[in-house]
Protein backbone atom coordinates (compact mmCIF):
# COMPACT_ATOMS: atom_id res chain seq x y z
CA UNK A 1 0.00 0.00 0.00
CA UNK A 2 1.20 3.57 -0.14
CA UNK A 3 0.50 5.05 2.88
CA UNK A 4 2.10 1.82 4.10
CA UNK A 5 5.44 1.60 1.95
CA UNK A 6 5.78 5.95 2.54
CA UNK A 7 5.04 6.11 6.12
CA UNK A 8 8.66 6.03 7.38
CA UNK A 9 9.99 8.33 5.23
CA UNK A 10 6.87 10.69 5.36
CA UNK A 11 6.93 10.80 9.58
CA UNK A 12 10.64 12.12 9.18
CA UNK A 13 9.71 15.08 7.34
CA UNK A 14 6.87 15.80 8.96
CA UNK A 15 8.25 15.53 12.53
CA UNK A 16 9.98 18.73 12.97
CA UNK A 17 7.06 20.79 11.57
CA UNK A 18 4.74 19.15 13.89
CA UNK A 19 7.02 19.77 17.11
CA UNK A 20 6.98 23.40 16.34
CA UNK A 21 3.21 23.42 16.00
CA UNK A 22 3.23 21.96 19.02
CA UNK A 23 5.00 23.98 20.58
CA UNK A 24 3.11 26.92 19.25
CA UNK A 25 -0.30 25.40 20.65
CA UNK A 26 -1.65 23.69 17.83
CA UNK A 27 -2.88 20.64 19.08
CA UNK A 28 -4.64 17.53 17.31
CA UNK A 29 -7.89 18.33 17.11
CA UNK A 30 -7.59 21.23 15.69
CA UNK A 31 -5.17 20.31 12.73
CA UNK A 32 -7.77 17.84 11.90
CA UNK A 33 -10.64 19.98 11.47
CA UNK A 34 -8.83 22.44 9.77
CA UNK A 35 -7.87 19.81 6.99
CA UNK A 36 -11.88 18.82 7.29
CA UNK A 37 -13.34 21.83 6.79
CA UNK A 38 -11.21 23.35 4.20
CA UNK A 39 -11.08 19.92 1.94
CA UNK A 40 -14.85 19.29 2.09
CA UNK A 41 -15.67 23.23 1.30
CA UNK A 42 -12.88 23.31 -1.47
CA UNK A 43 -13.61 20.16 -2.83
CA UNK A 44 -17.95 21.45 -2.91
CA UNK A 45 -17.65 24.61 -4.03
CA UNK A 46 -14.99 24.58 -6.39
CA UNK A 47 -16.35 20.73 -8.16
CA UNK A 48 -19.96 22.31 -8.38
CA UNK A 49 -18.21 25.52 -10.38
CA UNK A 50 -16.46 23.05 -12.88
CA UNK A 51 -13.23 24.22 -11.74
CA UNK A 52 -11.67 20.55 -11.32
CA UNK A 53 -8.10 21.52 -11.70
CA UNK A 54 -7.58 23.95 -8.62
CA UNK A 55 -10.51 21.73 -6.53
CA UNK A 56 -8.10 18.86 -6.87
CA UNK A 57 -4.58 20.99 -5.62
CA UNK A 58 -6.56 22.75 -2.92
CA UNK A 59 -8.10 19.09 -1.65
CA UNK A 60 -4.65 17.85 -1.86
CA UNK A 61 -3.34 20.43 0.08
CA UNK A 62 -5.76 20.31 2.83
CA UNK A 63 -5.66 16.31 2.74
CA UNK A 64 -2.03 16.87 3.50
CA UNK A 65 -2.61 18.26 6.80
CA UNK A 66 -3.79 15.20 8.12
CA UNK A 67 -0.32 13.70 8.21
CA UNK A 68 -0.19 16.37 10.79
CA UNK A 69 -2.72 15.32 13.44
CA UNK A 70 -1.21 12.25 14.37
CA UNK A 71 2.36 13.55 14.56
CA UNK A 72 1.60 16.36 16.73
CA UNK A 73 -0.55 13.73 18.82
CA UNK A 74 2.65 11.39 19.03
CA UNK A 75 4.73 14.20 20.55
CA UNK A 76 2.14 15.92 23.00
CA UNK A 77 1.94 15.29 27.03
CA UNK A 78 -1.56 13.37 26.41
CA UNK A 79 -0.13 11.05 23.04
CA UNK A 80 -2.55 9.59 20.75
CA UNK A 81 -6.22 9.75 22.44
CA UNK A 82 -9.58 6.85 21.79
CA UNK A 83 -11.07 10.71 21.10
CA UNK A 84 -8.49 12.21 18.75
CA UNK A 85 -8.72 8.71 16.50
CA UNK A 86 -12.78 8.99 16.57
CA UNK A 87 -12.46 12.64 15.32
CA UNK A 88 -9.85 11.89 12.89
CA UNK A 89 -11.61 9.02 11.30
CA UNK A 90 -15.07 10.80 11.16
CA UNK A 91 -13.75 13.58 9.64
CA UNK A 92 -12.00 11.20 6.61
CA UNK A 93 -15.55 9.96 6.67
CA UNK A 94 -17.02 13.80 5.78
CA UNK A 95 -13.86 14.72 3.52
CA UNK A 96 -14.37 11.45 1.35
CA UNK A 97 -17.97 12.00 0.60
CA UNK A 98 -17.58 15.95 -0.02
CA UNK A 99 -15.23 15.30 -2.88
CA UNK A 100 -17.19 12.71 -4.55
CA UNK A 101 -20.51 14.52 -3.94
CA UNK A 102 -18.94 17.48 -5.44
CA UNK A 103 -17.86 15.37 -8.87
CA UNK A 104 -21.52 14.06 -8.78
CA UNK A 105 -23.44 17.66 -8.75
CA UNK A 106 -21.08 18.56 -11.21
CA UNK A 107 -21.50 15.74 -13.19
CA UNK A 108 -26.07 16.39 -12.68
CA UNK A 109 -25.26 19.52 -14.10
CA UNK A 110 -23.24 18.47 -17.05
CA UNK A 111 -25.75 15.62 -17.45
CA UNK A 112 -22.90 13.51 -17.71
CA UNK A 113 -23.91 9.32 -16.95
CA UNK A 114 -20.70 8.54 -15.16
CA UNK A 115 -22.60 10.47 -12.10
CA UNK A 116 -23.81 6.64 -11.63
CA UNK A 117 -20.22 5.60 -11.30
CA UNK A 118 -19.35 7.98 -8.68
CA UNK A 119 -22.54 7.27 -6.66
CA UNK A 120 -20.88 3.76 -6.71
CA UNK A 121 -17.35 4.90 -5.01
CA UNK A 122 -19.46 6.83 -2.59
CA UNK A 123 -21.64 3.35 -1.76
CA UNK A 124 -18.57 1.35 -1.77
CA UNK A 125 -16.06 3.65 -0.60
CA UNK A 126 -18.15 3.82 2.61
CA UNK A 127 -18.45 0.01 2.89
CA UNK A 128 -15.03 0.17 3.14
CA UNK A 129 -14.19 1.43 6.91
CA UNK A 130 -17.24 0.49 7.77
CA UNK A 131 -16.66 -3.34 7.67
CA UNK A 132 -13.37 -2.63 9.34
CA UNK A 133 -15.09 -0.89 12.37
CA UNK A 134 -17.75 -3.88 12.64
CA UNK A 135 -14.49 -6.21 12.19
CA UNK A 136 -12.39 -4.62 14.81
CA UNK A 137 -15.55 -4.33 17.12
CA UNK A 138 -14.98 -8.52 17.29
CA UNK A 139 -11.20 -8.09 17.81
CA UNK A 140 -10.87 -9.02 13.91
CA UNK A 141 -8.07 -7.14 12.74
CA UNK A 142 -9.46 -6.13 9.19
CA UNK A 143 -6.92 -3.34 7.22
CA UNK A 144 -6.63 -5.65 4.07
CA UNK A 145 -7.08 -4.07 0.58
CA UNK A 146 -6.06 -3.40 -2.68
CA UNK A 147 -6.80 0.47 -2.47
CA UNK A 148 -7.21 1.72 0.98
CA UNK A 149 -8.13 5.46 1.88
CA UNK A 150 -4.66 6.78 0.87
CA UNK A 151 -4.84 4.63 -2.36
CA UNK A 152 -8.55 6.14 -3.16
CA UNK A 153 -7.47 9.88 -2.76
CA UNK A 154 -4.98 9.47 -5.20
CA UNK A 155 -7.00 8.43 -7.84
CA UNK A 156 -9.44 10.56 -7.72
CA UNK A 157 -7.69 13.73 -7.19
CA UNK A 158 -5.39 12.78 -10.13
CA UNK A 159 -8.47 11.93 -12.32
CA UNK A 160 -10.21 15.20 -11.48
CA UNK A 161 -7.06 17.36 -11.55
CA UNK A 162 -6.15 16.30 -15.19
CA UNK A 163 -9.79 16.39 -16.42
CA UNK A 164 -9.75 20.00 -15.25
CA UNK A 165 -6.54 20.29 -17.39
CA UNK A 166 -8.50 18.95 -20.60
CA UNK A 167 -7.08 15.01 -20.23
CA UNK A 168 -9.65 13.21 -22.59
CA UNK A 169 -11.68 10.27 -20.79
CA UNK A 170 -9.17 10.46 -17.93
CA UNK A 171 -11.59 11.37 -15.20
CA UNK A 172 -14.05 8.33 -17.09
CA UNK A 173 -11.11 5.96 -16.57
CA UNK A 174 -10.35 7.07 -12.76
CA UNK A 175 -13.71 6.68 -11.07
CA UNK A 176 -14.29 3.19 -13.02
CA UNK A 177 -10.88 2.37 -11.84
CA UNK A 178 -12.16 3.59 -8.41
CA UNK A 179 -14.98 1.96 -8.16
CA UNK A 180 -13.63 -1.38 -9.33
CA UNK A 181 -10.97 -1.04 -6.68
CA UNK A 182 -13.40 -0.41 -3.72
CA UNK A 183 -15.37 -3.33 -4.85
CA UNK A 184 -12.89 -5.75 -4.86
CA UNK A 185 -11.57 -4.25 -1.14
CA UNK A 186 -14.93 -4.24 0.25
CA UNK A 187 -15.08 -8.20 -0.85
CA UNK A 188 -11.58 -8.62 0.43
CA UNK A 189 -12.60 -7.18 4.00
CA UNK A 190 -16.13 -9.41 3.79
CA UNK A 191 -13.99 -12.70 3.50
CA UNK A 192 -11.30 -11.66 6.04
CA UNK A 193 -14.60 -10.87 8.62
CA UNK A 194 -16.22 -13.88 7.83
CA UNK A 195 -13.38 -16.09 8.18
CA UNK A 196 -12.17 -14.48 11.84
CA UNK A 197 -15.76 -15.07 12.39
CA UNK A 198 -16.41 -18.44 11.42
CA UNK A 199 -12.68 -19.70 13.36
């Protein structure tokens, strides 16, 4: 995975940036709604005004600071917190569907069919941590697939950012390719539930 094979090198160049936010009261919670906020209102205002291009570089830089969160966590008095990780993960939750909701009103108002497609990575992309909440709720340890959040963000920031550049069928090709990803992750995470379930 990426955000598996990148996370060494990513947490030491992040580190020093988030000890002096630390140190200059930023804390956690804060970094995280920040990156929230400004990804989900980016990514719906600037998708329903056709302006793909800068909606994917301003998602992407807001997605960024969620490396943040979890460093500055790491480092502070209290560490990582049940609360912090709740917040965090609900707020992927809200960031995910913004951006896809924003391709699918502006696909309604270009009357443009693959707004069935991306109604599909919004179905399936919330399948996705779903069944790994429900897994981990019966101590199944359930992080397996093929394109996990990381992996999902990519794709369809890179598919919307080149559209917006005039790429022909490129934003076509990344939501299929989306979609057929989060299918096959959401049946990967089924089997690896079931079979912790049925040991």
């Amino acid at each position: 995975m990426v955000s598996t094979s990148f996370k060494p090198v990513v947490a030491r160049f992040i580190e020093p940036i988030a000890r002096f936010g630390y140190k200059a009261g930023i804390t956690p919670d804060m970094v995280t709604l920040f990156g929230a906020i400004g990804a989900s209102v980016s990514a719906l205002y600037l998708l329903v005004n056709g302006e793909l291009f800068w909606a994917s570089i301003a998602v992407t830089i807001f997605a960024l600071s969620d490396l943040f969160d979890g460093a500055i966590a790491r480092i502070s008095e209290k560490g990582a917190t049940q609360w912090g990780a709740f917040l965090d993960s609900t707020c992927d939750r809200v960031t995910d569907a913004a951006i896809l909701m924003g391709l699918a009103l502006y696909l309604i108002e270009e009357d443009d069919q693959l707004v069935a497609v991306v109604l599909g990575c919004i179905l399936f992309g919330s399948l996705i941590p779903y069944i790994r909440a429900k897994a981990e709720s019966y101590k199944i340890a359930c992080s397996v697939g093929v394109a996990e959040r990381t992996e999902r963000l990519i794709i369809v920031l890179v598919a919307i950012g080149f559209d917006g550049l005039g790429v022909p069928y490129i934003l076509s090709i990344g939501v299929w390719v989306l979609l057929v990803l989060s299918i096959i992750t959401v049946i990967q995470r089924i089997f690896v539930l079931r079979k912790g379930l049925l040991v």
